[in-house]
PDB file of N, CA and C in Angstrom:
ATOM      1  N   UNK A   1      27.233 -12.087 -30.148  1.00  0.00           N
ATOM      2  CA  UNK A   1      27.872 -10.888 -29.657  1.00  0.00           C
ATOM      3  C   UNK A   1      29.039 -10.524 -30.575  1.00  0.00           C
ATOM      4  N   UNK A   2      28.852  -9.349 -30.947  1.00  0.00           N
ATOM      5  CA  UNK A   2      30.459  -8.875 -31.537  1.00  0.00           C
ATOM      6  C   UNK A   2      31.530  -8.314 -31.076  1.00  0.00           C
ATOM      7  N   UNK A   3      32.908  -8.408 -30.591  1.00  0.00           N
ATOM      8  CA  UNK A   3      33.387  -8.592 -30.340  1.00  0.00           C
ATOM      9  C   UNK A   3      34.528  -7.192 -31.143  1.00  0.00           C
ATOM     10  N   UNK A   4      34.890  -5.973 -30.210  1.00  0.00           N
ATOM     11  CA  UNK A   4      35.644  -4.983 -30.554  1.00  0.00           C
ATOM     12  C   UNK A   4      36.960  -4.875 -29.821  1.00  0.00           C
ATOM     13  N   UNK A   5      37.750  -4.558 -30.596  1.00  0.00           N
ATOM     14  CA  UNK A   5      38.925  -4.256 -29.629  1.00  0.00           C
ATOM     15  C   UNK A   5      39.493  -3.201 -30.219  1.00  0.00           C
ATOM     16  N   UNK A   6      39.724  -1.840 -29.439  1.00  0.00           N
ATOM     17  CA  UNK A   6      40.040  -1.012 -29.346  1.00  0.00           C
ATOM     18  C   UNK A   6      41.578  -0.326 -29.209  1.00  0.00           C
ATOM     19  N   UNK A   7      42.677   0.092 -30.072  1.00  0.00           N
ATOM     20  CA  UNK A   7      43.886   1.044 -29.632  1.00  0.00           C
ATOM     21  C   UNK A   7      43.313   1.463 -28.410  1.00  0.00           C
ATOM     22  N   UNK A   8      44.292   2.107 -27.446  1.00  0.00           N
ATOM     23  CA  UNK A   8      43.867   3.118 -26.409  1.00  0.00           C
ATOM     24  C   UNK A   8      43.937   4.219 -27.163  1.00  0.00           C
ATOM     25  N   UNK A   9      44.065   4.717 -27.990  1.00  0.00           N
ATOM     26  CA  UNK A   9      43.950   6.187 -28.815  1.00  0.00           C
ATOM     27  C   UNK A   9      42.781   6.207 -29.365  1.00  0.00           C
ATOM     28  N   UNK A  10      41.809   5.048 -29.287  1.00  0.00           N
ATOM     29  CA  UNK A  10      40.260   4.995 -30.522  1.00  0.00           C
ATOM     30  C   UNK A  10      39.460   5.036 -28.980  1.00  0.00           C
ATOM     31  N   UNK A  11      39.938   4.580 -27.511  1.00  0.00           N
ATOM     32  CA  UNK A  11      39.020   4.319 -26.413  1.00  0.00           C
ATOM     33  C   UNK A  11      37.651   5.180 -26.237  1.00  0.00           C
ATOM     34  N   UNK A  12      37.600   6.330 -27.064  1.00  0.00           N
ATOM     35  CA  UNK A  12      36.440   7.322 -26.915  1.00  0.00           C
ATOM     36  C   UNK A  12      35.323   7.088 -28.234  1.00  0.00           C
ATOM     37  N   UNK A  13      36.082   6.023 -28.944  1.00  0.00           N
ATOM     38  CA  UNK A  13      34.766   5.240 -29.786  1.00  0.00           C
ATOM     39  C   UNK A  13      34.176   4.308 -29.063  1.00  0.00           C
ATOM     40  N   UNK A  14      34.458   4.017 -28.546  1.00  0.00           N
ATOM     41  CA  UNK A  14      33.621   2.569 -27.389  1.00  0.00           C
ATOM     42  C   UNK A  14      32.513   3.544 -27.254  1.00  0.00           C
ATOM     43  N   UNK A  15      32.293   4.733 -26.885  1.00  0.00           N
ATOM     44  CA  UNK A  15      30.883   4.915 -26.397  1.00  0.00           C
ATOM     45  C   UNK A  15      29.964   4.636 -27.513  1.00  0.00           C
ATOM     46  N   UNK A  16      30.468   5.824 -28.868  1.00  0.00           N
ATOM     47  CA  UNK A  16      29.858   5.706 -29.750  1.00  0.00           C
ATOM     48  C   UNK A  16      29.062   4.348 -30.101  1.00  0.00           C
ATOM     49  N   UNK A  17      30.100   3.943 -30.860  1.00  0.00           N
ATOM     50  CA  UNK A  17      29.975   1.907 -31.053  1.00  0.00           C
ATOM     51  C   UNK A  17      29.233   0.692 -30.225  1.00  0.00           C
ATOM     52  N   UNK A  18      29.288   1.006 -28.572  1.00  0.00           N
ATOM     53  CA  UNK A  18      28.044   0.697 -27.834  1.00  0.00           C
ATOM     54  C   UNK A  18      26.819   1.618 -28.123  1.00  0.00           C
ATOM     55  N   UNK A  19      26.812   2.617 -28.233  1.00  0.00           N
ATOM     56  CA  UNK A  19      25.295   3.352 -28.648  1.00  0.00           C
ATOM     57  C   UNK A  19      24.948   2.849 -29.748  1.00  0.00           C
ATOM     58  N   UNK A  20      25.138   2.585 -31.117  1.00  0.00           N
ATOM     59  CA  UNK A  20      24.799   2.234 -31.960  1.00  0.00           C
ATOM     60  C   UNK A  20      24.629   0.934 -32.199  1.00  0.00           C
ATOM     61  N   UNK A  21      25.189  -0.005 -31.215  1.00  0.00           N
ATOM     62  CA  UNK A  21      25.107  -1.374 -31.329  1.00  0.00           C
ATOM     63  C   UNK A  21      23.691  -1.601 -30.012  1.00  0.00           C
ATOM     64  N   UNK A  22      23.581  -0.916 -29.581  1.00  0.00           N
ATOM     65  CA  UNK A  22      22.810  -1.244 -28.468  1.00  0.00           C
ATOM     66  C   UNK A  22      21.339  -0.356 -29.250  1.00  0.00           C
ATOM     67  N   UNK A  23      21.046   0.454 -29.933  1.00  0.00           N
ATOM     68  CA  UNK A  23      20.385   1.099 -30.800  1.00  0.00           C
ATOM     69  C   UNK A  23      19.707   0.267 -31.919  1.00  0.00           C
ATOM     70  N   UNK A  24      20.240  -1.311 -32.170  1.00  0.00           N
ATOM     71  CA  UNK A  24      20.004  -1.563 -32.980  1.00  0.00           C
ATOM     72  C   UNK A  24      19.825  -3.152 -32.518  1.00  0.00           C
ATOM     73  N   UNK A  25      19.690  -3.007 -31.215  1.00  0.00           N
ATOM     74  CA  UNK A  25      19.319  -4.713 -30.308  1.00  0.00           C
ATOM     75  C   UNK A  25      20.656  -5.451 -30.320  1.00  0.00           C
ATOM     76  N   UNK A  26      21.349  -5.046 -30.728  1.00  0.00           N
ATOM     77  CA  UNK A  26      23.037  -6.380 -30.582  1.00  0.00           C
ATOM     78  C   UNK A  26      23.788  -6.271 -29.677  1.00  0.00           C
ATOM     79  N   UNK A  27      24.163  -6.994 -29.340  1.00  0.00           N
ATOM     80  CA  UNK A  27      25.532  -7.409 -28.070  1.00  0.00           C
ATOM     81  C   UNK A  27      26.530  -6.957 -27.860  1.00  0.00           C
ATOM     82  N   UNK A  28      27.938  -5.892 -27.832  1.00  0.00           N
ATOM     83  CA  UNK A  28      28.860  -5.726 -28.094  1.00  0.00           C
ATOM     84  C   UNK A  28      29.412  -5.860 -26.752  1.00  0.00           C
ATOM     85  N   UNK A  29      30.814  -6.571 -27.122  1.00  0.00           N
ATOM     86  CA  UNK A  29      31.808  -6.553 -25.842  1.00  0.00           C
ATOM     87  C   UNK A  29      33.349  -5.805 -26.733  1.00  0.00           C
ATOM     88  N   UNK A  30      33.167  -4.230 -25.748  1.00  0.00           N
ATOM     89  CA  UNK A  30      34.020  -3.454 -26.241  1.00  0.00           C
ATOM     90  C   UNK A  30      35.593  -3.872 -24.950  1.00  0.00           C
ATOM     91  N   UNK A  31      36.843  -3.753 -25.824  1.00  0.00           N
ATOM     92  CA  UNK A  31      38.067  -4.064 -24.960  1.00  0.00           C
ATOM     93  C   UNK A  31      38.986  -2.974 -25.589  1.00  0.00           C
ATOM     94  N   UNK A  32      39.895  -2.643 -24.587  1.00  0.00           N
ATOM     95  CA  UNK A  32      40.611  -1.872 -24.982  1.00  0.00           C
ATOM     96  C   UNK A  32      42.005  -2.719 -25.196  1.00  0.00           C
ATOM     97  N   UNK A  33      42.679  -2.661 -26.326  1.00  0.00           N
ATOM     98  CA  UNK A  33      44.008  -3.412 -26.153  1.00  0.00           C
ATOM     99  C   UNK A  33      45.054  -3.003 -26.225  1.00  0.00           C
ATOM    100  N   UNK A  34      45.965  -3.656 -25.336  1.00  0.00           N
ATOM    101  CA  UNK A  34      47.334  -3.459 -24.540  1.00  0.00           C
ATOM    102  C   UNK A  34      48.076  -2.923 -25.955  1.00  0.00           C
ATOM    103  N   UNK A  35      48.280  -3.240 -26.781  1.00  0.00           N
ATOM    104  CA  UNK A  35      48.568  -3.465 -28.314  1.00  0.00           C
ATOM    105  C   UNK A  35      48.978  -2.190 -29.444  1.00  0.00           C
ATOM    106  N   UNK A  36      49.685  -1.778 -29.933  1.00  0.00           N
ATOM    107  CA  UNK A  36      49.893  -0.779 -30.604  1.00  0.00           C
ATOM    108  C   UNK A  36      49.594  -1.541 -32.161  1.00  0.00           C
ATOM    109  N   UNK A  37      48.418  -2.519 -32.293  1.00  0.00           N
ATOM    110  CA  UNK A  37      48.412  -2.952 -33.619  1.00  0.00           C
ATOM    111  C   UNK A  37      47.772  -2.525 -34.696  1.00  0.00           C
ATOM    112  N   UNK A  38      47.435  -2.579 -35.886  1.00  0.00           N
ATOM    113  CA  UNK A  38      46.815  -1.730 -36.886  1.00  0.00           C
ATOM    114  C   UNK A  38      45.198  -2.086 -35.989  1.00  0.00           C
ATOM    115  N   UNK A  39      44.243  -1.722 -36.866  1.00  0.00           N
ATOM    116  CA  UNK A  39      42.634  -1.808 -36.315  1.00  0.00           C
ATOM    117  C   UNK A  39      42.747  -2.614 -37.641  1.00  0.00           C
ATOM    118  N   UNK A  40      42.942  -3.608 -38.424  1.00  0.00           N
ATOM    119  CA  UNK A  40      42.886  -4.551 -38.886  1.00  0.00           C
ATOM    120  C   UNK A  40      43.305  -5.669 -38.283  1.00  0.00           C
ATOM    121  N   UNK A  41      44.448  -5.761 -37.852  1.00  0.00           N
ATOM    122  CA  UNK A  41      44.821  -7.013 -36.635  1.00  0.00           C
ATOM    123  C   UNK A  41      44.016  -6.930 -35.458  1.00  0.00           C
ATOM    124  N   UNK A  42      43.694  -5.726 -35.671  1.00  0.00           N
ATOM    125  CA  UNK A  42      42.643  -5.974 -33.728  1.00  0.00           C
ATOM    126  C   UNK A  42      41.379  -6.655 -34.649  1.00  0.00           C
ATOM    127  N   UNK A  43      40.984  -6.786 -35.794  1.00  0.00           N
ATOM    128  CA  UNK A  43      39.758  -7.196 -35.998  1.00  0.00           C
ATOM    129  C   UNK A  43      39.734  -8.347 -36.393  1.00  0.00           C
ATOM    130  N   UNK A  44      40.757  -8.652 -36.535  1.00  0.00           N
ATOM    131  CA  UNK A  44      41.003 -10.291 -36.757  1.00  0.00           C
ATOM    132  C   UNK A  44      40.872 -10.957 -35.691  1.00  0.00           C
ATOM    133  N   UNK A  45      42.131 -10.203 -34.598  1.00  0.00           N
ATOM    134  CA  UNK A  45      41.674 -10.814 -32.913  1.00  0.00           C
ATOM    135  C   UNK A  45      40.466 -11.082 -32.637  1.00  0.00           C
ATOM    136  N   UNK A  46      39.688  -9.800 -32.634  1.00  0.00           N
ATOM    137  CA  UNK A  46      38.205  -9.706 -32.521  1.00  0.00           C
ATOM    138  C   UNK A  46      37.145 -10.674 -33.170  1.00  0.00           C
ATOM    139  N   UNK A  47      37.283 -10.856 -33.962  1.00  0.00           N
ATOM    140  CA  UNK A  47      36.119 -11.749 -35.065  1.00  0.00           C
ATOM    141  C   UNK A  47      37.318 -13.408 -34.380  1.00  0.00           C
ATOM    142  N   UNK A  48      38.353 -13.875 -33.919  1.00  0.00           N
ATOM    143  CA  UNK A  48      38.012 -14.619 -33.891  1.00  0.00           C
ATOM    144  C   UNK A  48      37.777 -15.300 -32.308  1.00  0.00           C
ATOM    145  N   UNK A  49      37.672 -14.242 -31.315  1.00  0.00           N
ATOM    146  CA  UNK A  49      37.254 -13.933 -30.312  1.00  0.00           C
ATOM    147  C   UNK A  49      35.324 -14.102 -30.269  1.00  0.00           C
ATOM    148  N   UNK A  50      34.843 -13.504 -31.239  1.00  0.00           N
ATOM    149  CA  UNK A  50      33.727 -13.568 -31.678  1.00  0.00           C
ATOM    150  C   UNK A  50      32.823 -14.905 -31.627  1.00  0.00           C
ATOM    151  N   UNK A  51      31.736 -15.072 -30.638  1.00  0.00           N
ATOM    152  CA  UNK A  51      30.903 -15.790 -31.501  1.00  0.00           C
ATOM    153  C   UNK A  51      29.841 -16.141 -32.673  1.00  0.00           C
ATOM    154  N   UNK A  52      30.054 -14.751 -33.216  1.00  0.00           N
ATOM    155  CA  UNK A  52      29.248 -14.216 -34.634  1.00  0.00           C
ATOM    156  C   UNK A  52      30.512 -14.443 -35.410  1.00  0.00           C
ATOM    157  N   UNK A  53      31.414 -14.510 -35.198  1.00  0.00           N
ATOM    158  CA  UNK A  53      32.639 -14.517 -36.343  1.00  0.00           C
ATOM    159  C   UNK A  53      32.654 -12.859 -37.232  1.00  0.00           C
ATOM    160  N   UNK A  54      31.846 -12.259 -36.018  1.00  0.00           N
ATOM    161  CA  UNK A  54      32.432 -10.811 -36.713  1.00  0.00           C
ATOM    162  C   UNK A  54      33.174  -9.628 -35.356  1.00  0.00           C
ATOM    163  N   UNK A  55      34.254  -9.634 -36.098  1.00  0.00           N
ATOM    164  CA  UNK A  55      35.057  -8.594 -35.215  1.00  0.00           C
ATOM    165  C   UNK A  55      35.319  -7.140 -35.584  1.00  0.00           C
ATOM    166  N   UNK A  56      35.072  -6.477 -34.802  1.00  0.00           N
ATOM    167  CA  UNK A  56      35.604  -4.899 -34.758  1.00  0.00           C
ATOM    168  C   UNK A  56      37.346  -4.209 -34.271  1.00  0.00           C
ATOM    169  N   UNK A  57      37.548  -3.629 -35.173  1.00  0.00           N
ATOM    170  CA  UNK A  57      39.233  -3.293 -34.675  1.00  0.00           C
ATOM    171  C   UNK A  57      39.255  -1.786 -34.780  1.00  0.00           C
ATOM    172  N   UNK A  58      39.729  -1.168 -33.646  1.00  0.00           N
ATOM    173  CA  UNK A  58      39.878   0.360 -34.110  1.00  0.00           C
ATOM    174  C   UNK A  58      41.574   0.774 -33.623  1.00  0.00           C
ATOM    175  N   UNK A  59      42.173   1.367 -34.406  1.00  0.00           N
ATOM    176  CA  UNK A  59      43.196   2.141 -34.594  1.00  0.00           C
ATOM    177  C   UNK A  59      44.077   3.224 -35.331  1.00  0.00           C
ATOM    178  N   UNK A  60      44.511   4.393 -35.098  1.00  0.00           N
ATOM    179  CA  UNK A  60      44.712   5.059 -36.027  1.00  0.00           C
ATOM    180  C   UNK A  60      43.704   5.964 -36.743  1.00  0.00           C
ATOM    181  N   UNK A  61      42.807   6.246 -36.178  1.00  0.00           N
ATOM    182  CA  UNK A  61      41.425   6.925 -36.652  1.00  0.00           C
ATOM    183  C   UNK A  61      40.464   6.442 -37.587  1.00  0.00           C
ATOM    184  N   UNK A  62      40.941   5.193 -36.984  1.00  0.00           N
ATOM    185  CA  UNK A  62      40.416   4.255 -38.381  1.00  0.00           C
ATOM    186  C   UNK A  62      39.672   2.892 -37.540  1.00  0.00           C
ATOM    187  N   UNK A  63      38.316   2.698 -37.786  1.00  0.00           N
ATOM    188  CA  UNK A  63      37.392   1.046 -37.333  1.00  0.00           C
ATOM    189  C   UNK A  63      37.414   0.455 -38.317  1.00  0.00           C
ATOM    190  N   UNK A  64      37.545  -0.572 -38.649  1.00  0.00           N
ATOM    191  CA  UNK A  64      37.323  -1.828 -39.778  1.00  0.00           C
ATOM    192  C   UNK A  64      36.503  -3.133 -39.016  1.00  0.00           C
ATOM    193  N   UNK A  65      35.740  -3.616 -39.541  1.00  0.00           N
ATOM    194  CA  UNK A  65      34.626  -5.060 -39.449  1.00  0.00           C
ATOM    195  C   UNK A  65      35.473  -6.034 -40.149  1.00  0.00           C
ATOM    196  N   UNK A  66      35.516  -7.344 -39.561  1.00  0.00           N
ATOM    197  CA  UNK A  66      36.672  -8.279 -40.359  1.00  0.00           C
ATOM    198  C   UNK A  66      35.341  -9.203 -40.138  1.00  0.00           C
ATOM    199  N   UNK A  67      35.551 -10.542 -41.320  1.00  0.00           N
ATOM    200  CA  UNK A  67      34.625 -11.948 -40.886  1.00  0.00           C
ATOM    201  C   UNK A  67      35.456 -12.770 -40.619  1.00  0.00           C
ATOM    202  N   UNK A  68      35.181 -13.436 -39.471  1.00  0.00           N
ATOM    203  CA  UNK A  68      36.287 -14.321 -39.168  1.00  0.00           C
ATOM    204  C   UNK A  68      36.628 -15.386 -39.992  1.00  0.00           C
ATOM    205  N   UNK A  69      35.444 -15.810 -41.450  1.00  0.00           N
ATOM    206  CA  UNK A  69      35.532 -16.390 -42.280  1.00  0.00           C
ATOM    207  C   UNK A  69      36.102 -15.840 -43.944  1.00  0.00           C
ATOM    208  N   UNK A  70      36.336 -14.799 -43.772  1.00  0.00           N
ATOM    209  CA  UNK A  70      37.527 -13.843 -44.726  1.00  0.00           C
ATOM    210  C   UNK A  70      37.870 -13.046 -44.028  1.00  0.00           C
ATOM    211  N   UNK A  71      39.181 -13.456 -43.240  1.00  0.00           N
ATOM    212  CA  UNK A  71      39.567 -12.433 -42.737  1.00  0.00           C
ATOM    213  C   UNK A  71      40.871 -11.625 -43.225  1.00  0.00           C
ATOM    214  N   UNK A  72      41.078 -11.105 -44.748  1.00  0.00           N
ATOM    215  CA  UNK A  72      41.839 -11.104 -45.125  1.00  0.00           C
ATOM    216  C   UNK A  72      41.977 -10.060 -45.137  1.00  0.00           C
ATOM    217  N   UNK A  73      40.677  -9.106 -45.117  1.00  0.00           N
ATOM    218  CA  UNK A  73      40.530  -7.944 -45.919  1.00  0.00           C
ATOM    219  C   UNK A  73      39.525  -7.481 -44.984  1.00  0.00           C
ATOM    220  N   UNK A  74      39.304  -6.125 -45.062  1.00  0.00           N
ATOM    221  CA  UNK A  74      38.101  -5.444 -44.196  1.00  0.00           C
ATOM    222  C   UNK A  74      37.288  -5.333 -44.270  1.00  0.00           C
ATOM    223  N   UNK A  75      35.903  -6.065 -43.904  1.00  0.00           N
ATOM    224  CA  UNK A  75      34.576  -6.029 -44.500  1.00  0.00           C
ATOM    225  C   UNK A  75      34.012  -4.352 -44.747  1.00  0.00           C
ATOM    226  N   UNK A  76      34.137  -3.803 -43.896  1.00  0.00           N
ATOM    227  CA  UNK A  76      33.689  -2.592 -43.938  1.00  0.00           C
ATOM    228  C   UNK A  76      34.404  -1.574 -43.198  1.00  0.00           C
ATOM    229  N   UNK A  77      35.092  -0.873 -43.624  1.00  0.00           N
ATOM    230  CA  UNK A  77      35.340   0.231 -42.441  1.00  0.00           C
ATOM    231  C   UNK A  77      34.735   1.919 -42.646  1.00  0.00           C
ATOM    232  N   UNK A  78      35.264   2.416 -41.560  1.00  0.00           N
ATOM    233  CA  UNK A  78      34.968   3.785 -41.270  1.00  0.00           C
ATOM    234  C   UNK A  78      35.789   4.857 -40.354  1.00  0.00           C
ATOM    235  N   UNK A  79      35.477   6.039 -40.551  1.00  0.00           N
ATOM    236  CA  UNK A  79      36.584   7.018 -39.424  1.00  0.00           C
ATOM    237  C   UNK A  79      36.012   6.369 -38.534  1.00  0.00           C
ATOM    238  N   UNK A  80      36.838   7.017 -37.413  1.00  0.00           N
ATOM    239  CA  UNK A  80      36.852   6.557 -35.874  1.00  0.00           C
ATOM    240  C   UNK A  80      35.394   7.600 -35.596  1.00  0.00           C
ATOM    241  N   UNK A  81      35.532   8.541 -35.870  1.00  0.00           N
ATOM    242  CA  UNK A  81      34.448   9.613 -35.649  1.00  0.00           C
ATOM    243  C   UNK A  81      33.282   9.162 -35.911  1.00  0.00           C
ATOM    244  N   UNK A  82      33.262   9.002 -36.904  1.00  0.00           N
ATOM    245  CA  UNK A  82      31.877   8.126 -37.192  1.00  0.00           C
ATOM    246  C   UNK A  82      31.124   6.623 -36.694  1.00  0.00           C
ATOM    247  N   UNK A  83      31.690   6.458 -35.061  1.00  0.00           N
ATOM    248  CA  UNK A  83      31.644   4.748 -34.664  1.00  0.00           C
ATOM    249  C   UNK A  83      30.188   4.798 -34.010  1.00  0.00           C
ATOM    250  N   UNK A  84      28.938   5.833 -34.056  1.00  0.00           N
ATOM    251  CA  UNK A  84      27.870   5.365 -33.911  1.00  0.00           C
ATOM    252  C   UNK A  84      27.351   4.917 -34.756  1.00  0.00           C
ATOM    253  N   UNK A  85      27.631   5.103 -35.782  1.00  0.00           N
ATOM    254  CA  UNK A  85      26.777   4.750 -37.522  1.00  0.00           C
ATOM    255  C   UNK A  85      27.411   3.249 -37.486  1.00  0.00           C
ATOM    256  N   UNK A  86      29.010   3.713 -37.216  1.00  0.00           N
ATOM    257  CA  UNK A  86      29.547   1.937 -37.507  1.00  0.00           C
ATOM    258  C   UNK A  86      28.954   1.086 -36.468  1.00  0.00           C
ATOM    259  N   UNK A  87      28.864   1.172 -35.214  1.00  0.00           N
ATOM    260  CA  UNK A  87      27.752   0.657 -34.752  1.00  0.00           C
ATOM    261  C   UNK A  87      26.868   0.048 -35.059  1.00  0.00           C
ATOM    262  N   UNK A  88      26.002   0.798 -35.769  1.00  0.00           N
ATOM    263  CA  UNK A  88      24.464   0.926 -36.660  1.00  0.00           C
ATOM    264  C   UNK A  88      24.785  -0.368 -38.099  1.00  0.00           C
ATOM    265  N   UNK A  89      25.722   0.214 -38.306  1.00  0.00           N
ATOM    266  CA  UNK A  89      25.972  -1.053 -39.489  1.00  0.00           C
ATOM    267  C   UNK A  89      26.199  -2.181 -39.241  1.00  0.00           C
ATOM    268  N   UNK A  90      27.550  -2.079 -38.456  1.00  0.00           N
ATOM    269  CA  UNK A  90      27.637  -3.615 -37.982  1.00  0.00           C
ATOM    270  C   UNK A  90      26.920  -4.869 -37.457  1.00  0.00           C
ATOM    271  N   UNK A  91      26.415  -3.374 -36.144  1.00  0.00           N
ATOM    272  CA  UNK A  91      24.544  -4.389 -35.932  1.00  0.00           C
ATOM    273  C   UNK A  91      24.023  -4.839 -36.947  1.00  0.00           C
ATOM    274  N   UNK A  92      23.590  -4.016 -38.109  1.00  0.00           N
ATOM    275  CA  UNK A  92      22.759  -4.558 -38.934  1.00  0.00           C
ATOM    276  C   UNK A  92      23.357  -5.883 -40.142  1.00  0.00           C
ATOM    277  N   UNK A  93      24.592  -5.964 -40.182  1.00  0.00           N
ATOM    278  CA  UNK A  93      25.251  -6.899 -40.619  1.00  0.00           C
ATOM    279  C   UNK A  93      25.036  -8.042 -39.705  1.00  0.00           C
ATOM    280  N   UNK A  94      25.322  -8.488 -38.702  1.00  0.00           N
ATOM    281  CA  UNK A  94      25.284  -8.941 -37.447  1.00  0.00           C
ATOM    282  C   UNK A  94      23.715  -9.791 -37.385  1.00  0.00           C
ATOM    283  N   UNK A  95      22.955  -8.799 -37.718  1.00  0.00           N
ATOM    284  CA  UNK A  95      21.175  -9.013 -37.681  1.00  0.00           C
ATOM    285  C   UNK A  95      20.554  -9.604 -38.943  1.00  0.00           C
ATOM    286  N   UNK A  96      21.849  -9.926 -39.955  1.00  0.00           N
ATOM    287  CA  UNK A  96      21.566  -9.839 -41.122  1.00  0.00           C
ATOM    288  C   UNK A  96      19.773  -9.353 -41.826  1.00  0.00           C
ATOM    289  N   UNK A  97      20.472  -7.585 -41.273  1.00  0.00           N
ATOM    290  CA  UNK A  97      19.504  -6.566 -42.147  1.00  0.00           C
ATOM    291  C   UNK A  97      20.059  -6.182 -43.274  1.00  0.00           C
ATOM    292  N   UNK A  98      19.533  -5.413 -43.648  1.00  0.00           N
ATOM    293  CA  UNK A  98      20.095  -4.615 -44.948  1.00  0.00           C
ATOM    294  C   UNK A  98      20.275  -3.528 -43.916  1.00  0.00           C
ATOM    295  N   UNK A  99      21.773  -2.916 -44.827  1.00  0.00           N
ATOM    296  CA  UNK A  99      22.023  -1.921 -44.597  1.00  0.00           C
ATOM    297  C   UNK A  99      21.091  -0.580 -45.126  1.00  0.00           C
ATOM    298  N   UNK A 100      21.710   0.634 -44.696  1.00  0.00           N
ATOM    299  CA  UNK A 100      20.470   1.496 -45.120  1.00  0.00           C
ATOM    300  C   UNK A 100      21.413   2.158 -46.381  1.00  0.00           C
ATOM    301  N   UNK A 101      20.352   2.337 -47.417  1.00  0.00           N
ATOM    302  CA  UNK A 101      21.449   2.972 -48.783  1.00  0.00           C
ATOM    303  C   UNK A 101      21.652   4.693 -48.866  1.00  0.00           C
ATOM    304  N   UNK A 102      22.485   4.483 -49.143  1.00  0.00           N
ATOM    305  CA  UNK A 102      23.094   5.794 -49.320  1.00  0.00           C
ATOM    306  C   UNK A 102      22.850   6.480 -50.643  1.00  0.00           C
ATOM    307  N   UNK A 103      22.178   7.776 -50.317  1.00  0.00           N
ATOM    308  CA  UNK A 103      21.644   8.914 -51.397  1.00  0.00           C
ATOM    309  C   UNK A 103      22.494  10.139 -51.403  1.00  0.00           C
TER     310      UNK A 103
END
């Protein structure tokens, strides 16, 4: 399961981010947090909250994917707007698929 935690200002990506994670067979447990922290510290929380060791952080109009095994840096991020695709990716990271390439 991957493991998101949400600003209350990103709370209207949770739908997205469950549609796309659930779109793509994976688990997500979306939280909203008490927290005014970047969506990089929520993804650190997250991934190590995680039993995939991958966490989701959204804040600031901004989602980032952390590994709880580099969590130094942001595996992947994206606008907030765009959290069904991030969804879609993460699952597929998660599923270890390939992502889909970009033309």
């Amino acid at each position: 399961m991957i493991v998101a935690l949400l600003a209350p200002a990103e709370a209207a990506a949770a739908r997205g981010l469950a549609a796309g994670c659930e779109e793509e067979g994976v688990p997500l447990d979306v939280r909203v947090a008490d927290t005014g922290s970047s969506a990089l510290a929520l993804a650190r929380s997250a991934a190590r909250e995680s039993a995939l060791g991958l966490g989701a952080g959204g804040a600031d109009g901004r989602l980032v994917l952390v590994l709880a095994a580099a969590p130094g840096r942001a595996y992947l991020e994206a606008p907030a707007r765009d959290a069904r695709a991030f969804g879609h990716a993460i699952s597929r990271i998660a599923a270890r698929r390939p992502l889909p390439s970009r033309t």
